[in-house]
PDB file of N, CA and C in Angstrom:
ATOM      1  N   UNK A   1     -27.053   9.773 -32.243  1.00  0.00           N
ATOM      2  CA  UNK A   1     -27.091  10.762 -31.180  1.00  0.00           C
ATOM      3  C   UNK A   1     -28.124  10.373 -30.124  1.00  0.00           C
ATOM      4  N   UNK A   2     -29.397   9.892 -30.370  1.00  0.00           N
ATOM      5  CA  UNK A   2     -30.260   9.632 -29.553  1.00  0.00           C
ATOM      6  C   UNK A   2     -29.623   8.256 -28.736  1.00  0.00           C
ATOM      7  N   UNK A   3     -28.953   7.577 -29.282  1.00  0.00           N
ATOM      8  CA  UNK A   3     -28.371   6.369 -28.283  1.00  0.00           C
ATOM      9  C   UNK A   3     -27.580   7.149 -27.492  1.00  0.00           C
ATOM     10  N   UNK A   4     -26.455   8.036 -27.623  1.00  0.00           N
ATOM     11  CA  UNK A   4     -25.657   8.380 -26.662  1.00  0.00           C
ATOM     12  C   UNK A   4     -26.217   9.308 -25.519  1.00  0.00           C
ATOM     13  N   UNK A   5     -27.248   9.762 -26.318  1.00  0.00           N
ATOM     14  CA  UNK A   5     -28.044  10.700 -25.195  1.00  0.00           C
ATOM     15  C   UNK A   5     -29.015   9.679 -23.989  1.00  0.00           C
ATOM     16  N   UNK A   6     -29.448   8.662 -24.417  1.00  0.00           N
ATOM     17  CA  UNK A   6     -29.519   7.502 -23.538  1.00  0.00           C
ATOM     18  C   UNK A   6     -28.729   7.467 -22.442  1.00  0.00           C
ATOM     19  N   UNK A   7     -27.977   6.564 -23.172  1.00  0.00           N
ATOM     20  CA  UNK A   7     -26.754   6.247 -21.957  1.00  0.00           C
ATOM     21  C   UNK A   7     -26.144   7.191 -21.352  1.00  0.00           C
ATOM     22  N   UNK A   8     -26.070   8.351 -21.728  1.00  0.00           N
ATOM     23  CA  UNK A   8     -25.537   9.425 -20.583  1.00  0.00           C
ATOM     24  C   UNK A   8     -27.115   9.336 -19.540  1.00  0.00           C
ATOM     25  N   UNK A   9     -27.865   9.355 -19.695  1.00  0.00           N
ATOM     26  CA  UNK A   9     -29.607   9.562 -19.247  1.00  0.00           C
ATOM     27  C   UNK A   9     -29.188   8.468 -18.094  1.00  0.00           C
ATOM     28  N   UNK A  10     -29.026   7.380 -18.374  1.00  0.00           N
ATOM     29  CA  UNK A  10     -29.087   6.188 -17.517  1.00  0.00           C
ATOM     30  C   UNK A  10     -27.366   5.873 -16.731  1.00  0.00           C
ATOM     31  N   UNK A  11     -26.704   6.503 -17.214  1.00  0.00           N
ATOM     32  CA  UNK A  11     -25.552   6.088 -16.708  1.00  0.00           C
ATOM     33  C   UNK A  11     -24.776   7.382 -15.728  1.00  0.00           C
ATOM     34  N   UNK A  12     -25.609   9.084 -15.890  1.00  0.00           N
ATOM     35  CA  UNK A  12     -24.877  10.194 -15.123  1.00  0.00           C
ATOM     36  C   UNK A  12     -24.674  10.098 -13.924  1.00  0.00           C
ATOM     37  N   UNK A  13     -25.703   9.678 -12.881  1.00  0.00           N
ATOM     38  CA  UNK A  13     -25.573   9.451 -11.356  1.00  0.00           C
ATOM     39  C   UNK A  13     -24.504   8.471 -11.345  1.00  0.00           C
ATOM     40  N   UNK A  14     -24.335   7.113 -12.336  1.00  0.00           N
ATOM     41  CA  UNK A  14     -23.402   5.981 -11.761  1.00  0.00           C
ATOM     42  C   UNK A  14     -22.268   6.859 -11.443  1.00  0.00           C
ATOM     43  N   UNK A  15     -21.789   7.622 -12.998  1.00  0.00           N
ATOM     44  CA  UNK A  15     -20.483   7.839 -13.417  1.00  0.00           C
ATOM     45  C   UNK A  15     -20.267   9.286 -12.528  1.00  0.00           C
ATOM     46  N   UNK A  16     -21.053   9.834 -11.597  1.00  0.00           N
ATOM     47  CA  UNK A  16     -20.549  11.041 -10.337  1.00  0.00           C
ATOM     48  C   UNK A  16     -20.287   9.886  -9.444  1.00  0.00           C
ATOM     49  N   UNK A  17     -20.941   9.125  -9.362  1.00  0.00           N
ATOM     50  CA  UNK A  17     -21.152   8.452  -7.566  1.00  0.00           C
ATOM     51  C   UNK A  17     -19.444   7.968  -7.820  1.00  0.00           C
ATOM     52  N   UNK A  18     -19.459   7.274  -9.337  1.00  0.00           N
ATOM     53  CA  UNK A  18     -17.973   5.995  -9.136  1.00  0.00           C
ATOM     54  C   UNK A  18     -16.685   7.730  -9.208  1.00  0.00           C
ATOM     55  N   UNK A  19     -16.994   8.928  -9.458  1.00  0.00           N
ATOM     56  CA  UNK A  19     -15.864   9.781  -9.295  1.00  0.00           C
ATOM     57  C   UNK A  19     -15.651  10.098  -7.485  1.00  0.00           C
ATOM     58  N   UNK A  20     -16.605  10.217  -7.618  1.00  0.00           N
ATOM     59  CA  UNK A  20     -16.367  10.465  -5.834  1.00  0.00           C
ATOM     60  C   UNK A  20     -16.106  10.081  -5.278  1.00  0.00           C
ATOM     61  N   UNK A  21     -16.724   8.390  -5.563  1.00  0.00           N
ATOM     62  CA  UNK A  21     -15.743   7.162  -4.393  1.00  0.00           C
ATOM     63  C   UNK A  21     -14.549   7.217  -5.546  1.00  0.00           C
ATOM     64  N   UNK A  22     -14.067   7.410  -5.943  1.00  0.00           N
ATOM     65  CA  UNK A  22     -12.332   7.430  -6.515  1.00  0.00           C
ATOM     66  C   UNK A  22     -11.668   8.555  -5.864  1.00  0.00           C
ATOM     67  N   UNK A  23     -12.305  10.066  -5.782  1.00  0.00           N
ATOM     68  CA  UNK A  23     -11.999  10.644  -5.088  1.00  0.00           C
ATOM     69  C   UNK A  23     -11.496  10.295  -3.610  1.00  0.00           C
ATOM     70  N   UNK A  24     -12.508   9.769  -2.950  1.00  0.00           N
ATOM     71  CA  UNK A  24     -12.524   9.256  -1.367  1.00  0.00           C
ATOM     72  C   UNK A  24     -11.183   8.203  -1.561  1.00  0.00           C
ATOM     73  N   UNK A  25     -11.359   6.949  -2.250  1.00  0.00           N
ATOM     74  CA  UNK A  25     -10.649   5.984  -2.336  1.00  0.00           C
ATOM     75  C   UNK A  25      -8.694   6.608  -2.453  1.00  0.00           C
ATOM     76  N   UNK A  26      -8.714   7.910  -3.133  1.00  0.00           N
ATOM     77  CA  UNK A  26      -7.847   8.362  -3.420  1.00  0.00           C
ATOM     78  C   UNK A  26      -7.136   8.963  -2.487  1.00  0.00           C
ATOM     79  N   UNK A  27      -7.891   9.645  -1.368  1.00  0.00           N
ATOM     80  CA  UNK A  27      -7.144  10.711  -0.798  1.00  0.00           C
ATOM     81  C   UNK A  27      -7.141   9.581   0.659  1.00  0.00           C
ATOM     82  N   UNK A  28      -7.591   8.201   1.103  1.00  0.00           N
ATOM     83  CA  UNK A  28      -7.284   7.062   1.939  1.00  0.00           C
ATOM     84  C   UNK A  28      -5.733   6.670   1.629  1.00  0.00           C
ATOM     85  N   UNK A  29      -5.616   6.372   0.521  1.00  0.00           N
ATOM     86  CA  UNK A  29      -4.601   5.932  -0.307  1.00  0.00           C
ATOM     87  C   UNK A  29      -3.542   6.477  -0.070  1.00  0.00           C
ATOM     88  N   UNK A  30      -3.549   8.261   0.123  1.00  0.00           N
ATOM     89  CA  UNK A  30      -2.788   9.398   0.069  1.00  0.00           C
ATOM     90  C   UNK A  30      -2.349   9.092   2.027  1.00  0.00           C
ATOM     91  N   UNK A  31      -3.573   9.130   2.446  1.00  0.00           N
ATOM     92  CA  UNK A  31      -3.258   8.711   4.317  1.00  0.00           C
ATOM     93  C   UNK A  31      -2.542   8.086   4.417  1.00  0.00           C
ATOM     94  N   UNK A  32      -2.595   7.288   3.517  1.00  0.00           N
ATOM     95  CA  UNK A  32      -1.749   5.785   4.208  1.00  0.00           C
ATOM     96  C   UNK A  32      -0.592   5.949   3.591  1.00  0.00           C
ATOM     97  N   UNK A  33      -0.293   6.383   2.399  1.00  0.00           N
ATOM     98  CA  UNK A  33       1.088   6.426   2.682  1.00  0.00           C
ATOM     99  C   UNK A  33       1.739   7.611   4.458  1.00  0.00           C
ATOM    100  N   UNK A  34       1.218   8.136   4.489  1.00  0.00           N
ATOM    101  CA  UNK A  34       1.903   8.965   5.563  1.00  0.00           C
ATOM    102  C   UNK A  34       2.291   8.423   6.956  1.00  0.00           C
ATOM    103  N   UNK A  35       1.843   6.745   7.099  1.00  0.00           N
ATOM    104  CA  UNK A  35       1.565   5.884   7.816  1.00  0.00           C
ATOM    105  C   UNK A  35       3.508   5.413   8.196  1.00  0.00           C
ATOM    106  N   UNK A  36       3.421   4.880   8.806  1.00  0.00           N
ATOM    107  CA  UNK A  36       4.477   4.221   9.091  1.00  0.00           C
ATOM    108  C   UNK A  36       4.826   2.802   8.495  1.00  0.00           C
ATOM    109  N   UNK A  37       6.128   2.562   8.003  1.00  0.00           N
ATOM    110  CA  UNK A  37       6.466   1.064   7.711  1.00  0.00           C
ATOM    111  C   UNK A  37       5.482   0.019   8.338  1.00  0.00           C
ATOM    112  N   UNK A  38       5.611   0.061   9.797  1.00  0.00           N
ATOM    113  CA  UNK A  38       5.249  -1.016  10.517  1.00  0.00           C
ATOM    114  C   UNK A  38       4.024  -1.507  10.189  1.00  0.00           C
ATOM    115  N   UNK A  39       3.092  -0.231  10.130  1.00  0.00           N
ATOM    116  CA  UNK A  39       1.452  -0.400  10.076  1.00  0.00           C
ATOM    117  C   UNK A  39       0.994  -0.688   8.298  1.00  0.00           C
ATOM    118  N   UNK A  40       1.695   0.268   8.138  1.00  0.00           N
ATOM    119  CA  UNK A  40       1.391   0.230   6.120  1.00  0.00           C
ATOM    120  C   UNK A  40       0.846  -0.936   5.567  1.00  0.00           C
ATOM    121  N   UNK A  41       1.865  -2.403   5.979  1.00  0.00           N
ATOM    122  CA  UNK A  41       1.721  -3.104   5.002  1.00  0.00           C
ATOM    123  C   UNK A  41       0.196  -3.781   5.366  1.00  0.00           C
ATOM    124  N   UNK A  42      -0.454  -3.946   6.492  1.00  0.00           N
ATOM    125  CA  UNK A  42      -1.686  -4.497   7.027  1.00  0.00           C
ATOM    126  C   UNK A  42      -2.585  -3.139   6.206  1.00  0.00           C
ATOM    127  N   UNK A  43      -2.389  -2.173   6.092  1.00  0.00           N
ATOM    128  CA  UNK A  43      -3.551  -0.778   5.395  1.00  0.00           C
ATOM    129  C   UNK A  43      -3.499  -1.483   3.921  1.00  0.00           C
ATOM    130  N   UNK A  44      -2.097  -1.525   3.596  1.00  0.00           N
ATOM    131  CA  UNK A  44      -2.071  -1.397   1.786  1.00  0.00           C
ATOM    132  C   UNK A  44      -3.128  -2.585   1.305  1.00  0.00           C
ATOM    133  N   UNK A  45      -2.700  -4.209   2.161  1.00  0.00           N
ATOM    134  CA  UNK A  45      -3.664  -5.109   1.978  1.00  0.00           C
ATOM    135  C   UNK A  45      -4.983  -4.449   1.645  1.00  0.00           C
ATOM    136  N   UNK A  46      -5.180  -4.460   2.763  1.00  0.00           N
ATOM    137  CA  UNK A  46      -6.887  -4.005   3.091  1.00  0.00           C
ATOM    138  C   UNK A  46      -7.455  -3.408   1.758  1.00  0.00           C
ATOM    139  N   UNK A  47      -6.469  -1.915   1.584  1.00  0.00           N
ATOM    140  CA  UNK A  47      -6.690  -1.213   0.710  1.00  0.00           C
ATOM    141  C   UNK A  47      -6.412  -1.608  -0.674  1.00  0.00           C
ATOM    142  N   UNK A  48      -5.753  -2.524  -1.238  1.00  0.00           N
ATOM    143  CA  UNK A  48      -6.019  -3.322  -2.230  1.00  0.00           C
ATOM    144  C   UNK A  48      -7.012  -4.031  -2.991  1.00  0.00           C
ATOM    145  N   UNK A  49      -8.009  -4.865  -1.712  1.00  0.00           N
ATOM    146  CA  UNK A  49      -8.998  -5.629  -1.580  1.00  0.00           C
ATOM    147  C   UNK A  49     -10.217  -4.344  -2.420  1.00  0.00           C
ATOM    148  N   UNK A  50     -10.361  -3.332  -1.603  1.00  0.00           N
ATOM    149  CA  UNK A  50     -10.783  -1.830  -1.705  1.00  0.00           C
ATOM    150  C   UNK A  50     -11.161  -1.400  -2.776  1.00  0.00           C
ATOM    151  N   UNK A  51      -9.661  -1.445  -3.689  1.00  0.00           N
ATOM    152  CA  UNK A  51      -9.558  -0.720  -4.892  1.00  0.00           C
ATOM    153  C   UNK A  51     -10.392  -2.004  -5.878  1.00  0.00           C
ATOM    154  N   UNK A  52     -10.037  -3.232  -5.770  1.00  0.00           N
ATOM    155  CA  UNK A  52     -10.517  -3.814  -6.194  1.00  0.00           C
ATOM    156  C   UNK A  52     -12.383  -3.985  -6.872  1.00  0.00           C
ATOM    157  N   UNK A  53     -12.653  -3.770  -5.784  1.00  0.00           N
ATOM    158  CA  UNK A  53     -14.017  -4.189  -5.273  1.00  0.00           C
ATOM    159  C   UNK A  53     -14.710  -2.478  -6.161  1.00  0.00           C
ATOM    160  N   UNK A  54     -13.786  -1.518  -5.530  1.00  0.00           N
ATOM    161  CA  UNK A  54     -14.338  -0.499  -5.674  1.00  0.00           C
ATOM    162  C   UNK A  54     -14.852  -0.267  -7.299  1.00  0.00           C
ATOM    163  N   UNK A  55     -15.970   0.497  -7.531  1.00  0.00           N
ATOM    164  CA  UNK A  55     -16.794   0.936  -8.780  1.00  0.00           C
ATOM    165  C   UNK A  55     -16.541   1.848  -9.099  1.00  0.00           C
ATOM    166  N   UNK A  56     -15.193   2.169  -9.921  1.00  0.00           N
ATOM    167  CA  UNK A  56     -14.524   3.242 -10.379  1.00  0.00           C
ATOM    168  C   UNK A  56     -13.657   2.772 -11.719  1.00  0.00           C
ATOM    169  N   UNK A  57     -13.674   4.082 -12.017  1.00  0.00           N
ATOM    170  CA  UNK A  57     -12.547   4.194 -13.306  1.00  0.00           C
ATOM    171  C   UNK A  57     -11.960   3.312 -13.677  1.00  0.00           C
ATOM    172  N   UNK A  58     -11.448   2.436 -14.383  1.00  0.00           N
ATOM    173  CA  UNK A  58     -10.310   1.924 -14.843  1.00  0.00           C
ATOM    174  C   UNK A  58      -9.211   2.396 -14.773  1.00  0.00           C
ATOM    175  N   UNK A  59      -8.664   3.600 -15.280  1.00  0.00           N
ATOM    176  CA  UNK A  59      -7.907   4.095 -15.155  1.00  0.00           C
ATOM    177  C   UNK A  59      -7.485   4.464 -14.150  1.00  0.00           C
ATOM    178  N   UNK A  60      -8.324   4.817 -12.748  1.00  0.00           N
ATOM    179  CA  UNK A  60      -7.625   5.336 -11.681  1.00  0.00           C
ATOM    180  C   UNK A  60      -7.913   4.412 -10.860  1.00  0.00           C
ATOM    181  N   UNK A  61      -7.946   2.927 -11.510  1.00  0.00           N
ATOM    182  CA  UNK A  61      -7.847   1.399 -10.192  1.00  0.00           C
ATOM    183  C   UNK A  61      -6.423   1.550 -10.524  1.00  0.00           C
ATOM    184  N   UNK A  62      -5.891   1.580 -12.059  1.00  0.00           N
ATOM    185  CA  UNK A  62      -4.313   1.301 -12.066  1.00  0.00           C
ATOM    186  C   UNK A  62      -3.522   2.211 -11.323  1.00  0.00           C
ATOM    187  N   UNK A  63      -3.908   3.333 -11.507  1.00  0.00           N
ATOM    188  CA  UNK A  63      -3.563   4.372 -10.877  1.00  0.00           C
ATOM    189  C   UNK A  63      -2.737   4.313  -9.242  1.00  0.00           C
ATOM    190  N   UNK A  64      -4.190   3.546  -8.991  1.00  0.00           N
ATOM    191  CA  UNK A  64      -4.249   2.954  -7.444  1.00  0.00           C
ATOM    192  C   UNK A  64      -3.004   2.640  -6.783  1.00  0.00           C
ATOM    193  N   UNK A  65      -3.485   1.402  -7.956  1.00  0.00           N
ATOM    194  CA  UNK A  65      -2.541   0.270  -7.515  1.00  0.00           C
ATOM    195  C   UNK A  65      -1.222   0.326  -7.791  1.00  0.00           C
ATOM    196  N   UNK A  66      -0.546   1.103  -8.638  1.00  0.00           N
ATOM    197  CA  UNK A  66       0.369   1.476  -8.963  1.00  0.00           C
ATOM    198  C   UNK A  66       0.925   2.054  -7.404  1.00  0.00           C
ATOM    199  N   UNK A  67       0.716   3.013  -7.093  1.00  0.00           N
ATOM    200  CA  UNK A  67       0.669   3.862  -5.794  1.00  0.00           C
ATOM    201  C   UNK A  67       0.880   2.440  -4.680  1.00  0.00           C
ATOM    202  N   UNK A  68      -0.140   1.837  -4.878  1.00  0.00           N
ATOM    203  CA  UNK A  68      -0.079   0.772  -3.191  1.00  0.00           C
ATOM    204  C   UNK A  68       1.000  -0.450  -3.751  1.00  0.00           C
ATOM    205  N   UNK A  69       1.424  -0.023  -4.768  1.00  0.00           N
ATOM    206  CA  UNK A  69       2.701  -1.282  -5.062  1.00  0.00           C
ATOM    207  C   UNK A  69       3.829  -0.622  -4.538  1.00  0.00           C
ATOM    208  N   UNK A  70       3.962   0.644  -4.748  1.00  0.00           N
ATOM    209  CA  UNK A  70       5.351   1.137  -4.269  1.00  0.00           C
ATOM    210  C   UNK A  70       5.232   1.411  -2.984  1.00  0.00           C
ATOM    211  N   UNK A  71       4.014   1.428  -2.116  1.00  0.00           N
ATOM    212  CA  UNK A  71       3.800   1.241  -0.969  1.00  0.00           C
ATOM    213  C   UNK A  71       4.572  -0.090  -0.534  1.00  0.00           C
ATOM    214  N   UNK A  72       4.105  -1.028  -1.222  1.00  0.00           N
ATOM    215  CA  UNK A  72       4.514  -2.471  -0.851  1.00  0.00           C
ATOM    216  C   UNK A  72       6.093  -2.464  -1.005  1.00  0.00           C
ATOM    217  N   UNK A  73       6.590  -1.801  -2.166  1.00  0.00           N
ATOM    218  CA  UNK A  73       8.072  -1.778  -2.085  1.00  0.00           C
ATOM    219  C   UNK A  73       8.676  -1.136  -0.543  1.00  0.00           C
ATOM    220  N   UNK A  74       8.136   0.352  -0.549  1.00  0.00           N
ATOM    221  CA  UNK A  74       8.850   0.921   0.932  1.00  0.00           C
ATOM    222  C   UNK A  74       8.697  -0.226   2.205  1.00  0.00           C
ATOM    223  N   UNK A  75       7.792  -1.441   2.483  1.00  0.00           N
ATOM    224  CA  UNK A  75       7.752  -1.956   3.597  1.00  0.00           C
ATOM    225  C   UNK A  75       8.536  -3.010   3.180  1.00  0.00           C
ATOM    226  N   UNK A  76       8.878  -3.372   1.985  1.00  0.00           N
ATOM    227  CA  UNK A  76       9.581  -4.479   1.992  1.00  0.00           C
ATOM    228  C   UNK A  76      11.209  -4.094   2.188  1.00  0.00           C
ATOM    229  N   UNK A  77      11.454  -2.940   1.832  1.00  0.00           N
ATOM    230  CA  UNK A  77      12.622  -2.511   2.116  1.00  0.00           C
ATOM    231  C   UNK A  77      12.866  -2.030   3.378  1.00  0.00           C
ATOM    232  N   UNK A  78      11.947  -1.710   3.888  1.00  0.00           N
ATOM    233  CA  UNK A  78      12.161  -1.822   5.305  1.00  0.00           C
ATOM    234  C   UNK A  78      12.383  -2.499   6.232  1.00  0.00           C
ATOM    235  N   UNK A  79      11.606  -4.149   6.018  1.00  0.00           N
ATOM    236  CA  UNK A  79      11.936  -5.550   6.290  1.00  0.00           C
ATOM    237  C   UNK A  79      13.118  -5.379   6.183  1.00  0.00           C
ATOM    238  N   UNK A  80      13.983  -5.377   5.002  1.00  0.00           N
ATOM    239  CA  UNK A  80      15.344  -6.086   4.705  1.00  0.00           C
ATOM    240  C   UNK A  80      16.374  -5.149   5.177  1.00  0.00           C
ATOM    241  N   UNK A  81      15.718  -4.013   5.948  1.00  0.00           N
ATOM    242  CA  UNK A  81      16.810  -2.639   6.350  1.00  0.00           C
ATOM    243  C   UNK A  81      16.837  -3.730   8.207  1.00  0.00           C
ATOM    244  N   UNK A  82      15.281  -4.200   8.211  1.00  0.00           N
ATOM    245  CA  UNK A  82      15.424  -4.380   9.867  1.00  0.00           C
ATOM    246  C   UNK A  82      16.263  -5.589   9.825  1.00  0.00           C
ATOM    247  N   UNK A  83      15.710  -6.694   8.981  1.00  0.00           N
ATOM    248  CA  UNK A  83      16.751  -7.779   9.090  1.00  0.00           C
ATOM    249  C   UNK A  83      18.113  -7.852   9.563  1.00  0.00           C
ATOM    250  N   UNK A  84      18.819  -6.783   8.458  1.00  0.00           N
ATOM    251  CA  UNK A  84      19.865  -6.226   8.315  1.00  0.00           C
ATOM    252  C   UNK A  84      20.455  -6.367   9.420  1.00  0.00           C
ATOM    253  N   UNK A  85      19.913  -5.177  10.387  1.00  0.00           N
ATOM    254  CA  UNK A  85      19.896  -4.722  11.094  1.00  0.00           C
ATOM    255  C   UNK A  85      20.224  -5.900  12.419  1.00  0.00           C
ATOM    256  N   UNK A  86      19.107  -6.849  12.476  1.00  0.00           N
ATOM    257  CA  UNK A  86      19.243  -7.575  13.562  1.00  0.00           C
ATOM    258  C   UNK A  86      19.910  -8.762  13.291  1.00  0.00           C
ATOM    259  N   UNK A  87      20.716  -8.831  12.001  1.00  0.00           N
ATOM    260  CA  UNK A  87      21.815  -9.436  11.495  1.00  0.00           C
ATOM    261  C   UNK A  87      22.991  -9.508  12.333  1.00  0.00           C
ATOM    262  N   UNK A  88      23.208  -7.712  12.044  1.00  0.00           N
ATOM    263  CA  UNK A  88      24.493  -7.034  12.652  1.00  0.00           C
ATOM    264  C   UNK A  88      24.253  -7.187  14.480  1.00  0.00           C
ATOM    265  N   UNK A  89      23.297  -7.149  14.927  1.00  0.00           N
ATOM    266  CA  UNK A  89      23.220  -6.981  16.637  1.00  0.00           C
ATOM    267  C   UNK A  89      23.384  -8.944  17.065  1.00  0.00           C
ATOM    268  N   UNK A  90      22.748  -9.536  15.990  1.00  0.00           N
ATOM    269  CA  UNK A  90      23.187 -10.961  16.517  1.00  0.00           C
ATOM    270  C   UNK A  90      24.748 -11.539  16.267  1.00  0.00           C
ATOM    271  N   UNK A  91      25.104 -10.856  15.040  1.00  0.00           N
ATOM    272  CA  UNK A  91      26.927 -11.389  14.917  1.00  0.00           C
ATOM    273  C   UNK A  91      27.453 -10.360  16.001  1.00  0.00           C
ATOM    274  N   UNK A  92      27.325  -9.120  16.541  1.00  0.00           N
ATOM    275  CA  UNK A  92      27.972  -8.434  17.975  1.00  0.00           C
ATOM    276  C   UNK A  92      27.656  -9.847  19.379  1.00  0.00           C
ATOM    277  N   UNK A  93      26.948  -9.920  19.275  1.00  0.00           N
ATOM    278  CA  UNK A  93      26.207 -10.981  20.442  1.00  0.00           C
ATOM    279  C   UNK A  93      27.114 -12.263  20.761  1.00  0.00           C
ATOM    280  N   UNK A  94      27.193 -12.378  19.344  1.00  0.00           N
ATOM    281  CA  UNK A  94      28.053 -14.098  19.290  1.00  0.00           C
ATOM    282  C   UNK A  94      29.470 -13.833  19.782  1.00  0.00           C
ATOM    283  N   UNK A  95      30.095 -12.695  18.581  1.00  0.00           N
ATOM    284  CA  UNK A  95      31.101 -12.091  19.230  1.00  0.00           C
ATOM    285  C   UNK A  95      31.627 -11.676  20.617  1.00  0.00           C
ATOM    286  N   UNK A  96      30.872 -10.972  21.112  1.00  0.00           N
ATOM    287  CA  UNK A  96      30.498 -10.575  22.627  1.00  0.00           C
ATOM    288  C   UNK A  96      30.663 -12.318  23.556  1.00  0.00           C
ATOM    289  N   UNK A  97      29.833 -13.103  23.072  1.00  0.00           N
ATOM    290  CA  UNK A  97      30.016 -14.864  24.175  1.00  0.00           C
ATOM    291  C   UNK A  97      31.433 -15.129  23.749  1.00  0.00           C
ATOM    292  N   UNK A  98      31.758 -15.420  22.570  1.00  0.00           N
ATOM    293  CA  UNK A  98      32.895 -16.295  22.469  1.00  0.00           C
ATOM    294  C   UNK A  98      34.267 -15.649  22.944  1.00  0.00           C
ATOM    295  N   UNK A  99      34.001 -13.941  23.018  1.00  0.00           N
ATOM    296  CA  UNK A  99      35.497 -13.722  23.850  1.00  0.00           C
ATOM    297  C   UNK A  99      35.249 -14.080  25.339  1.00  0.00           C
ATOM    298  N   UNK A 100      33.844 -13.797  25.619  1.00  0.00           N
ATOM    299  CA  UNK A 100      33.558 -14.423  27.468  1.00  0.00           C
ATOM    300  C   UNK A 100      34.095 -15.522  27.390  1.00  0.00           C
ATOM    301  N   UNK A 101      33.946 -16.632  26.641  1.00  0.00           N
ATOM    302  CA  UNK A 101      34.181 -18.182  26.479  1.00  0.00           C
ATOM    303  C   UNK A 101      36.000 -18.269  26.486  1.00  0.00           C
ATOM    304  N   UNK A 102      36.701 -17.059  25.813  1.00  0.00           N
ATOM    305  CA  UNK A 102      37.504 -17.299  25.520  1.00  0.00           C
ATOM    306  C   UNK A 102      38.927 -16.921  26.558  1.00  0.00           C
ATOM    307  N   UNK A 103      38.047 -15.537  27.149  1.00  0.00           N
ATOM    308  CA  UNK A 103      38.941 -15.318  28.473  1.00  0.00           C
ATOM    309  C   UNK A 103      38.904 -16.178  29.954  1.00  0.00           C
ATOM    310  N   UNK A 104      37.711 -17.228  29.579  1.00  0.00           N
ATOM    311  CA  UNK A 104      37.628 -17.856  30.912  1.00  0.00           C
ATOM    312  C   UNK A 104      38.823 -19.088  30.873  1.00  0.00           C
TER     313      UNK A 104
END
């Protein structure tokens, strides 16, 4: 008992300070998803680096990161929605020359 009463002695300030920055770290996390495709994927980086570095929980780094992975999914699917996208406007395009080409 006297050891554990120690380490709570020497370790209470760490273990508020590392809840609070998890707190903080958490509700950034929460911002950024509300962010847009475009910008997201340059935040999630950043905020990766973040979670990393950051002096918190174990449990709520996975937490994290869990969260900024499916972040990473929504922008990647968004990539492949725009691709898509400028797939379909470049085969109209080609289409569009070769009947010019074809009525001349």
């Amino acid at each position: 008992a006297k050891g554990i009463r120690r380490i709570v002695a020497l370790t209470q300030t760490d273990a508020i300070k590392a809840r609070e920055e998890s707190v903080v770290l958490q509700k950034t996390i929460e911002d950024a998803g509300k962010l847009g495709e475009a910008v997201l994927e340059s935040k999630v980086n950043l905020l990766k680096v973040e979670v990393n570095e950051a002096r918190i929980s174990l449990a709520v780094k996975m937490e994290l990161r869990k969260v900024l992975d499916n972040y990473t999914e929504r922008v990647l699917k968004f990539k492949k929605q725009k691709a898509a996208a400028q797939t379909v406007l470049v085969g109209a395009m080609i289409m569009t020359i070769i009947q010019i080409i074809i009525t001349k």
